[in-house]
PDB file of N, CA and C in Angstrom:
ATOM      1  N   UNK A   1    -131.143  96.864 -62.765  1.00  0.00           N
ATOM      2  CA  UNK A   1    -131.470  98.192 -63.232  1.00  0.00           C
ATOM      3  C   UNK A   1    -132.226  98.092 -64.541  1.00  0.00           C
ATOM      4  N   UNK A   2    -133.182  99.111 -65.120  1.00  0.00           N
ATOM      5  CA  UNK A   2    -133.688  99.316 -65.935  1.00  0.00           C
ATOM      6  C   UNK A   2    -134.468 100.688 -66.291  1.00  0.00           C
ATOM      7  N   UNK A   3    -134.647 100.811 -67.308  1.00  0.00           N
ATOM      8  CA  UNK A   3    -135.325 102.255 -67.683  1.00  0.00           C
ATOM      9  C   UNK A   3    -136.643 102.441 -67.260  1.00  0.00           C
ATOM     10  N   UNK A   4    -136.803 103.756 -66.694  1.00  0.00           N
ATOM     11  CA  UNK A   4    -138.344 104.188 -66.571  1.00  0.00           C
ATOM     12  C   UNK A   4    -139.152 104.175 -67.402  1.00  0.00           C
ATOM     13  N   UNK A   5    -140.145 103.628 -67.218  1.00  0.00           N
ATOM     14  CA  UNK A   5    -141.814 103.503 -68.281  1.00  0.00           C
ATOM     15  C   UNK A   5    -141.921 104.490 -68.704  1.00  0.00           C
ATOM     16  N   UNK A   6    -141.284 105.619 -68.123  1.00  0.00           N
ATOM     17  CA  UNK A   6    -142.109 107.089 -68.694  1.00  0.00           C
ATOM     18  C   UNK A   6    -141.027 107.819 -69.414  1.00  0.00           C
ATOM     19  N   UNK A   7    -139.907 106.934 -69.800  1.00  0.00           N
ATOM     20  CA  UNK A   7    -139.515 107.469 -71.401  1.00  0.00           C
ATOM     21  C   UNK A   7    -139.399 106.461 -72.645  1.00  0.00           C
ATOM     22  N   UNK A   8    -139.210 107.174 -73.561  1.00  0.00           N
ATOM     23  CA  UNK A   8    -139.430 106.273 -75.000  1.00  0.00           C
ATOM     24  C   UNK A   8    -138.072 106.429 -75.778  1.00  0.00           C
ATOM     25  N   UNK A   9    -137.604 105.568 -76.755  1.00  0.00           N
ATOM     26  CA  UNK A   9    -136.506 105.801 -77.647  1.00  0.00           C
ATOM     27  C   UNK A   9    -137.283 105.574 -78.796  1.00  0.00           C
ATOM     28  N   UNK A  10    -136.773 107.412 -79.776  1.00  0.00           N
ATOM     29  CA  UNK A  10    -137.740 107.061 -81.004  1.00  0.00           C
ATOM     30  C   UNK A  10    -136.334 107.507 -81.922  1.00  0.00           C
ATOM     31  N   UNK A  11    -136.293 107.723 -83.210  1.00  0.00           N
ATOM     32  CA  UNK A  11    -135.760 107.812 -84.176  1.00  0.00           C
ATOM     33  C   UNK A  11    -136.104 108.796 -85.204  1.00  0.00           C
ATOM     34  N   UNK A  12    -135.770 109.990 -84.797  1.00  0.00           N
ATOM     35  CA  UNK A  12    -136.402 111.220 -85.653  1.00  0.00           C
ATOM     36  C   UNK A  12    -135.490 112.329 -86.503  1.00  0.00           C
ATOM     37  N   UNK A  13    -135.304 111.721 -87.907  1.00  0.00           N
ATOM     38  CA  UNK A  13    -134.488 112.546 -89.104  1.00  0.00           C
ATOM     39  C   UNK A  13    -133.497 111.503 -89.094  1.00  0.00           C
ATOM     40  N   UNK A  14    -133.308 110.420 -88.448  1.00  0.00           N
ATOM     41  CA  UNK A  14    -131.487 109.468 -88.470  1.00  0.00           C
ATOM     42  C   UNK A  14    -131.122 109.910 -87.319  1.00  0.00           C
ATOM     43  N   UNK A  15    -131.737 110.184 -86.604  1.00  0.00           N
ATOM     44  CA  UNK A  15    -131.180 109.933 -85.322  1.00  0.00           C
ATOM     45  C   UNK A  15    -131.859 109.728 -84.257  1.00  0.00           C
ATOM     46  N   UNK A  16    -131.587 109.619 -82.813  1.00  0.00           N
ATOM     47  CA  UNK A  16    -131.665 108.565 -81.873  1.00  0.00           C
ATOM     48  C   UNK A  16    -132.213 109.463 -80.619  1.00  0.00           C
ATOM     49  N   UNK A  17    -133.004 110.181 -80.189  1.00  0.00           N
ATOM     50  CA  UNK A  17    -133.031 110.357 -78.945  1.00  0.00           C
ATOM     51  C   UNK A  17    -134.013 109.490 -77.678  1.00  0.00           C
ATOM     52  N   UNK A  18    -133.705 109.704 -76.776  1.00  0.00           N
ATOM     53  CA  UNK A  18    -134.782 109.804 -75.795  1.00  0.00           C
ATOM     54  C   UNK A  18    -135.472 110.537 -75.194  1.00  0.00           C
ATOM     55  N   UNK A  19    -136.718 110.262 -75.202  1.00  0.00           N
ATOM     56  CA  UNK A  19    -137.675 111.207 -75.098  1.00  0.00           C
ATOM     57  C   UNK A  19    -138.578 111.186 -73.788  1.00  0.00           C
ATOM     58  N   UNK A  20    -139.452 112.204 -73.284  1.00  0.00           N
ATOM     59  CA  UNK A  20    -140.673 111.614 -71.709  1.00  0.00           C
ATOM     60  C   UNK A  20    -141.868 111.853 -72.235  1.00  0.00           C
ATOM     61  N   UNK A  21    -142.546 110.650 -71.379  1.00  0.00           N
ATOM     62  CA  UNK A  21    -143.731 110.247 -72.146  1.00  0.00           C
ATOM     63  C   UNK A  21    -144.643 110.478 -70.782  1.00  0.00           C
ATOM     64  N   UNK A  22    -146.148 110.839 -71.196  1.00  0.00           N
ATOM     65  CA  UNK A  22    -147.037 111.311 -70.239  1.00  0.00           C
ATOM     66  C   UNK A  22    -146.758 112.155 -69.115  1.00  0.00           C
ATOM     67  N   UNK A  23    -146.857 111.625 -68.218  1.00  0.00           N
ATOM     68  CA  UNK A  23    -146.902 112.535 -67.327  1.00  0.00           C
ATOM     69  C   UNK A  23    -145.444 112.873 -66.793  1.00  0.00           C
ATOM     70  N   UNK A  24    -144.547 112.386 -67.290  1.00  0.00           N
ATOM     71  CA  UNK A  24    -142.854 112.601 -67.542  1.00  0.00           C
ATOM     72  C   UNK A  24    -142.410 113.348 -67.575  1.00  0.00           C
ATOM     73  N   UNK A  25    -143.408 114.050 -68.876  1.00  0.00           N
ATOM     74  CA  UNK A  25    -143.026 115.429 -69.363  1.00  0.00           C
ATOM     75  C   UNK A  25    -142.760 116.412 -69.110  1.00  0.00           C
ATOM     76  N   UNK A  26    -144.151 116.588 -67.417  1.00  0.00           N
ATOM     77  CA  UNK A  26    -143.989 117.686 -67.024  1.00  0.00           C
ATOM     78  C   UNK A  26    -142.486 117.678 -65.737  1.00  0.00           C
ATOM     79  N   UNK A  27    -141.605 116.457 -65.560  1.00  0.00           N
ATOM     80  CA  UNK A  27    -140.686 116.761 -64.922  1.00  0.00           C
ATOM     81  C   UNK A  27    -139.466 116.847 -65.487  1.00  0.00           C
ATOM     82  N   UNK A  28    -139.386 116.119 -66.408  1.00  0.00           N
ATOM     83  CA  UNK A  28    -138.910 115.818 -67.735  1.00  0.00           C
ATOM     84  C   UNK A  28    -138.518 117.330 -68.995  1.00  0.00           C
ATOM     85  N   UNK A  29    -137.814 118.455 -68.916  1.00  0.00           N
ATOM     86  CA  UNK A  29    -138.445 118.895 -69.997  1.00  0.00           C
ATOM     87  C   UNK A  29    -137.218 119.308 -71.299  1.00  0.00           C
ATOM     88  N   UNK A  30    -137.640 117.833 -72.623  1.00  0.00           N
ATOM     89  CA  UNK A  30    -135.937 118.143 -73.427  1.00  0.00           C
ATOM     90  C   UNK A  30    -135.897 116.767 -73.761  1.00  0.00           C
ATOM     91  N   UNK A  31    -134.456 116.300 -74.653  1.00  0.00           N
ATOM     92  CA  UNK A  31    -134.567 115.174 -74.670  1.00  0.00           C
ATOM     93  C   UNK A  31    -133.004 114.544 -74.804  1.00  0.00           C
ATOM     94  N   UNK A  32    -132.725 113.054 -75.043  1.00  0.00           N
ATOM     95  CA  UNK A  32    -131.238 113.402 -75.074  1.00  0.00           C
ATOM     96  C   UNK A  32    -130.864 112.540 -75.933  1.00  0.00           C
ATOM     97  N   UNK A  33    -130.253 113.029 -76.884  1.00  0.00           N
ATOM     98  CA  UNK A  33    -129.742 112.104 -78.243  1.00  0.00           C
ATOM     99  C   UNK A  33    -128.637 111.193 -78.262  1.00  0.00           C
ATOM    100  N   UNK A  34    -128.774 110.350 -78.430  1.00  0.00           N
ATOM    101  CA  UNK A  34    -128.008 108.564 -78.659  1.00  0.00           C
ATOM    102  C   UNK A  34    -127.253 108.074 -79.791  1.00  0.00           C
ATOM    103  N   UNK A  35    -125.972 107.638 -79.645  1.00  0.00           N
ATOM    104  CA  UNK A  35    -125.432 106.944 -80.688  1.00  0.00           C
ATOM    105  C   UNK A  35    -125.953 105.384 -80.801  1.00  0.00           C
ATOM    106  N   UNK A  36    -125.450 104.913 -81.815  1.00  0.00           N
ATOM    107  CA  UNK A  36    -126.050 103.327 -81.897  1.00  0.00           C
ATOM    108  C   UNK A  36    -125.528 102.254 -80.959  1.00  0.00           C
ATOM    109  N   UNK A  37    -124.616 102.743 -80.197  1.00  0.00           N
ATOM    110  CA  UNK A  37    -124.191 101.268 -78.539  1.00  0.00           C
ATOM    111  C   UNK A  37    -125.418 102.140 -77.873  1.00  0.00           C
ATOM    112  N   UNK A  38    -125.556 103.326 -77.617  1.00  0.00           N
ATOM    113  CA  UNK A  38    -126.554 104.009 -76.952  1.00  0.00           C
ATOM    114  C   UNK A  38    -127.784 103.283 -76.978  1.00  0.00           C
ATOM    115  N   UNK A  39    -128.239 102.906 -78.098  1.00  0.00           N
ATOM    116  CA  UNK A  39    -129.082 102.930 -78.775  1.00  0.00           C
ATOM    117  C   UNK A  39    -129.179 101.116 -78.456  1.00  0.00           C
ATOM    118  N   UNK A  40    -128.523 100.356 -78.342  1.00  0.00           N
ATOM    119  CA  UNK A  40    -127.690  98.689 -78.251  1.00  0.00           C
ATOM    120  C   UNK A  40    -128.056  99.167 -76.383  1.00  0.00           C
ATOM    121  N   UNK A  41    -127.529  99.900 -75.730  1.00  0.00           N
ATOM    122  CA  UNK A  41    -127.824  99.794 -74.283  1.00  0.00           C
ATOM    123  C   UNK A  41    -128.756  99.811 -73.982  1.00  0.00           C
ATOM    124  N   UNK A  42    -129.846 100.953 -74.518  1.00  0.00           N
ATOM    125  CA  UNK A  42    -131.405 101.373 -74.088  1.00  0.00           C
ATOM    126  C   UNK A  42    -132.372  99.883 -74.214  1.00  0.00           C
ATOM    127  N   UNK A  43    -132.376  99.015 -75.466  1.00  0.00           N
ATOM    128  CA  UNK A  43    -132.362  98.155 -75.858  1.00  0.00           C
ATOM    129  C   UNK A  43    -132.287  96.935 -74.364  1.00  0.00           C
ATOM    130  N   UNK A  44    -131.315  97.137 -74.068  1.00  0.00           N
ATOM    131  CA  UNK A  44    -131.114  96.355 -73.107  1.00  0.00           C
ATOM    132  C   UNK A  44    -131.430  96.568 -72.058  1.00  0.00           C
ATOM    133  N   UNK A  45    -131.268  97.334 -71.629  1.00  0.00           N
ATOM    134  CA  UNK A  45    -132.411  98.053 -69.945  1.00  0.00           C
ATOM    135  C   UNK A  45    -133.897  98.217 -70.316  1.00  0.00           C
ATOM    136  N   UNK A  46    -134.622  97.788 -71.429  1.00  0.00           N
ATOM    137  CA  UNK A  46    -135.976  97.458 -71.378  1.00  0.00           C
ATOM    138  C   UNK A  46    -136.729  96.599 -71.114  1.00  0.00           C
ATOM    139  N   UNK A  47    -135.426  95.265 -70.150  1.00  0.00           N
ATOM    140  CA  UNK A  47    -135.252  94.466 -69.125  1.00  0.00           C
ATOM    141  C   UNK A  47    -134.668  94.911 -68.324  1.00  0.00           C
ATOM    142  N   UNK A  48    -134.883  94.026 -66.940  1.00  0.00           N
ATOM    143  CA  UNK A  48    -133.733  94.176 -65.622  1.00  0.00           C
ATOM    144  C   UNK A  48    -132.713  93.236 -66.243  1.00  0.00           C
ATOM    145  N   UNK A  49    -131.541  94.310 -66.289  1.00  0.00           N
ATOM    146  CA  UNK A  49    -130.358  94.010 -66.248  1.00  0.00           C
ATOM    147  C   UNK A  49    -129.284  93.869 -65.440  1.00  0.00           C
ATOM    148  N   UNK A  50    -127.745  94.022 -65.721  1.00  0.00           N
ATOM    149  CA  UNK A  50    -126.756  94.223 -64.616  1.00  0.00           C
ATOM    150  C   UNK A  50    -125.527  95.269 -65.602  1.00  0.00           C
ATOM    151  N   UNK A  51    -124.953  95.509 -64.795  1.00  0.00           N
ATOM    152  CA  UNK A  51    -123.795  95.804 -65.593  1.00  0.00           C
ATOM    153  C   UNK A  51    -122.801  95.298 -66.516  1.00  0.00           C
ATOM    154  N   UNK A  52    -122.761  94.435 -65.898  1.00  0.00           N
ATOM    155  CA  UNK A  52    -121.933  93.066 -66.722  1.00  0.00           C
ATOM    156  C   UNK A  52    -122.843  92.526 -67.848  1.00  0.00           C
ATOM    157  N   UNK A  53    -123.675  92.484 -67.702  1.00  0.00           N
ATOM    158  CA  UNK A  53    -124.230  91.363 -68.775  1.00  0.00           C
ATOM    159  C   UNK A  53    -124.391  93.049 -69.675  1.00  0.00           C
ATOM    160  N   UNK A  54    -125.196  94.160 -69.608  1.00  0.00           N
ATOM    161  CA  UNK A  54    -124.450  95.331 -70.627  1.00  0.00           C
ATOM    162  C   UNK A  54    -123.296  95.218 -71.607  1.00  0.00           C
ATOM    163  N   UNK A  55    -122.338  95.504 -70.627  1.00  0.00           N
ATOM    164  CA  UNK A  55    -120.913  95.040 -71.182  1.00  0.00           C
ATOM    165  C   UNK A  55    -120.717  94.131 -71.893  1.00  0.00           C
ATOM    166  N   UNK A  56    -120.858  92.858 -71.654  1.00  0.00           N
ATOM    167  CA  UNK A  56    -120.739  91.896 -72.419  1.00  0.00           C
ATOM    168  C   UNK A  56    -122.084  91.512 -73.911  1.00  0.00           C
ATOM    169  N   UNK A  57    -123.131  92.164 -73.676  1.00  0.00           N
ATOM    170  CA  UNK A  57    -123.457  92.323 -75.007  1.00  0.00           C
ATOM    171  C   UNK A  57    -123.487  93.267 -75.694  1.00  0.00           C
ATOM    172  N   UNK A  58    -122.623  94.661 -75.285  1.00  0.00           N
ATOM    173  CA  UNK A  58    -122.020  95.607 -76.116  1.00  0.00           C
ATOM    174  C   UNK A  58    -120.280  94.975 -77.031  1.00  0.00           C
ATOM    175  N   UNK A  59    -119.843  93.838 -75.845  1.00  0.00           N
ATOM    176  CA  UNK A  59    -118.546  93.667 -76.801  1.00  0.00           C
ATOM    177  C   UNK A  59    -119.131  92.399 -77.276  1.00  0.00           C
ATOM    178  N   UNK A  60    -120.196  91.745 -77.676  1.00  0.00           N
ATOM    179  CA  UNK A  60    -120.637  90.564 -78.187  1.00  0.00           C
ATOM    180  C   UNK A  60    -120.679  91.268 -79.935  1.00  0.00           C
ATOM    181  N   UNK A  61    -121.519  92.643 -79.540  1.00  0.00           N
ATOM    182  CA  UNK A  61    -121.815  93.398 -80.869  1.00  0.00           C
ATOM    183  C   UNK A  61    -120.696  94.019 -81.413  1.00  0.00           C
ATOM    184  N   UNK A  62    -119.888  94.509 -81.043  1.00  0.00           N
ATOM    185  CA  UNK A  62    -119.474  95.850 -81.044  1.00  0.00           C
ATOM    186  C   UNK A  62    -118.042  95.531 -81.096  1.00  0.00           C
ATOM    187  N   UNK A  63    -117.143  95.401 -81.961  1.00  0.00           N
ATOM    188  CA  UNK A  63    -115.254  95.442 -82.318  1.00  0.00           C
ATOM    189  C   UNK A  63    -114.485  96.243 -81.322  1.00  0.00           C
ATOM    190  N   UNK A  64    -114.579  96.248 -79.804  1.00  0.00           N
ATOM    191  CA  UNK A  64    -113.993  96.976 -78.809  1.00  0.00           C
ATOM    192  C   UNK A  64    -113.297  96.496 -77.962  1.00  0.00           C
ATOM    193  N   UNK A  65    -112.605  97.020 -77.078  1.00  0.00           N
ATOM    194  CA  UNK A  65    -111.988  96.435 -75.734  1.00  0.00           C
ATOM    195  C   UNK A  65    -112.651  96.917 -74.949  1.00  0.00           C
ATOM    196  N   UNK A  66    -112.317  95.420 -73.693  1.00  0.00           N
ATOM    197  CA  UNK A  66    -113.741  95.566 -72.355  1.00  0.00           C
ATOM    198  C   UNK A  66    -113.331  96.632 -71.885  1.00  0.00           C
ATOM    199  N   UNK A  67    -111.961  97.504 -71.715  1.00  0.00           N
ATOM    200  CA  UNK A  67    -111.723  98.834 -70.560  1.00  0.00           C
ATOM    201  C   UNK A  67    -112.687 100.012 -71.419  1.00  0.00           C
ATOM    202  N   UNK A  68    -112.509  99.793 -72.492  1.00  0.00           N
ATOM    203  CA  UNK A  68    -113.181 101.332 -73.131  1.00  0.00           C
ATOM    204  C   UNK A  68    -114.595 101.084 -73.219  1.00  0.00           C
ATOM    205  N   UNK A  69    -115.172  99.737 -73.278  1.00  0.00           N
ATOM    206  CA  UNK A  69    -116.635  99.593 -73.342  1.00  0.00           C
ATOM    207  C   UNK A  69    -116.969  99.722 -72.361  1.00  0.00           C
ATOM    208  N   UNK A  70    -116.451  99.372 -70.660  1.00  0.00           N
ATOM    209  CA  UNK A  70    -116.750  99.673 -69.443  1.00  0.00           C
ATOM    210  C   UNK A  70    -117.018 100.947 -69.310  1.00  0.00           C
ATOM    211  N   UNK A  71    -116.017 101.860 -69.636  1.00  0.00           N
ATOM    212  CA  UNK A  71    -116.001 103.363 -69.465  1.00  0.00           C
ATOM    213  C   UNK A  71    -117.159 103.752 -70.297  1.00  0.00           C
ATOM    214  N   UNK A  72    -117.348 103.605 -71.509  1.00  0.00           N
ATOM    215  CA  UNK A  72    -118.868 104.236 -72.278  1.00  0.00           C
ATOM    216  C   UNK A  72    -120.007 103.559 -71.583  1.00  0.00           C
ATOM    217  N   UNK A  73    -120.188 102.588 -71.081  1.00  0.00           N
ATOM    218  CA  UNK A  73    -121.086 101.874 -70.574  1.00  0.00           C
ATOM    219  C   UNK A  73    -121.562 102.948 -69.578  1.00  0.00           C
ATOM    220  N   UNK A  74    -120.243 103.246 -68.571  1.00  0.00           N
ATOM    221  CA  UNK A  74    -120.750 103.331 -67.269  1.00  0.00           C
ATOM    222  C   UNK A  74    -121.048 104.942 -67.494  1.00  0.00           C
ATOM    223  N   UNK A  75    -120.277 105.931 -68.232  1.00  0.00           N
ATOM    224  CA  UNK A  75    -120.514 107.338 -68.477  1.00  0.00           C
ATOM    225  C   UNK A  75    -122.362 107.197 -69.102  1.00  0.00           C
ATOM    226  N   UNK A  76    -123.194 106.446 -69.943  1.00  0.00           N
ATOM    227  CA  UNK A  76    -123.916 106.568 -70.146  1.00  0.00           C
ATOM    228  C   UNK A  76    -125.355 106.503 -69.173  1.00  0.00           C
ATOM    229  N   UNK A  77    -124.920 104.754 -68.421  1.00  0.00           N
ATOM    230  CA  UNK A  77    -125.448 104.848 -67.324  1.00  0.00           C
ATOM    231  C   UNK A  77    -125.314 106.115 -66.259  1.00  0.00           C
ATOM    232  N   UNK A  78    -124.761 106.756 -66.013  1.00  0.00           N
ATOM    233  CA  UNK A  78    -124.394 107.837 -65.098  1.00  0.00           C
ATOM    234  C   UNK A  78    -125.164 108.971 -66.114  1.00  0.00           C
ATOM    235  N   UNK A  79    -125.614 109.339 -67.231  1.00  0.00           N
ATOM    236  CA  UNK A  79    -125.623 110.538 -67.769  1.00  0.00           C
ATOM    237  C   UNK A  79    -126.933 110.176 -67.856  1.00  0.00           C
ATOM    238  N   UNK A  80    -128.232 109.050 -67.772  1.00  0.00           N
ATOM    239  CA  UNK A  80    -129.657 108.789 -68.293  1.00  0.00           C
ATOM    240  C   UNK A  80    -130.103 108.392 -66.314  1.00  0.00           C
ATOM    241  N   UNK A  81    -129.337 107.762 -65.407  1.00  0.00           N
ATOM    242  CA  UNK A  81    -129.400 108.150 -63.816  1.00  0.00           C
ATOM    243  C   UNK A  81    -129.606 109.760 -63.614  1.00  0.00           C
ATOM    244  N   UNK A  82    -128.496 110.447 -63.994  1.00  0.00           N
ATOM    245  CA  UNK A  82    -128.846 111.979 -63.552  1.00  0.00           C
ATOM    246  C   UNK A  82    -129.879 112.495 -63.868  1.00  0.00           C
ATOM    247  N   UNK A  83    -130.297 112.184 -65.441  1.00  0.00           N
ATOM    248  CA  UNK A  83    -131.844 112.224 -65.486  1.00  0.00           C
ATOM    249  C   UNK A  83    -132.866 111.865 -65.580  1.00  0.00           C
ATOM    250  N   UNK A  84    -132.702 111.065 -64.334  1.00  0.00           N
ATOM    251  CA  UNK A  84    -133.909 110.373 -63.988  1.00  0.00           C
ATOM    252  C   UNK A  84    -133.953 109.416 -64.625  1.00  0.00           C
ATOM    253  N   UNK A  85    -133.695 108.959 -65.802  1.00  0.00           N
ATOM    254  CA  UNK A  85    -134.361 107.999 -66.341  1.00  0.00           C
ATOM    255  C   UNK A  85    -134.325 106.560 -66.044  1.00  0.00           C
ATOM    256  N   UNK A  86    -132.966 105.897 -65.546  1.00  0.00           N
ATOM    257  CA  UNK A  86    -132.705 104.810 -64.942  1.00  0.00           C
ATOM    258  C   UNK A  86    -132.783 104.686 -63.372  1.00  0.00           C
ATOM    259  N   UNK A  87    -133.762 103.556 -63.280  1.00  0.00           N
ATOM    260  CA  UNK A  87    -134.161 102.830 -61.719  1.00  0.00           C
ATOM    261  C   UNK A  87    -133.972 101.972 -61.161  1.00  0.00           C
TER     262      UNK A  87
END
C-alpha cells in the first residue's frame, strides 16, 4: 500500500494536513489534519509499504505499546482509504 500522487502533506501555521493536488481537487474537496505519528505514517506510505513494517517503525520512534500502535495505525489507514487517498 501507498499514498496517491494526487495528494501532498504540507505544514501550514504548526500544523499538519493533507491536502489534493491537481486534478484531485476537483474530487477531492477539503483537507485532513495530522498529528506527528500521522505525520511519521504519511512519511512512510510515500513508499510501498505493509502494515507491519508501519507498525514497527511507529514503535521504533514512538514510546508505545504494539496493541495501541496497531489500533492508531489501522484507524488512520481506514480514515485516508475512505478518502481516497490510500491505494
Amino acid at each position: 500500500m501507498r499514498v496517491d500522487d494526487g495528494f501532498v502533506l504540507r505544514e501550514i501555521a504548526g500544523d499538519y494536513v493533507i491536502i489534493p493536488t491537481g486534478k484531485t481537487v476537483l474530487d477531492f474537496n477539503g483537507m485532513i489534519t495530522v498529528n506527528e505519528v500521522g505525520v511519521s505514517i504519511w512519511k512512510m506510505l510515500q513508499e510501498e509499504t505493509t502494515f507491519e513494517n508501519i507498525v514497527q517503525g511507529i514503535l521504533d520512534e514512538y514510546d508505545a505499546d504494539e496493541e495501541t500502535v496497531k489500533a492508531d495505525v489501522q484507524e488512520f489507514l481506514d480514515r485516508i482509504k475512505e478518502a481516497g487517498i490510500l491505494k
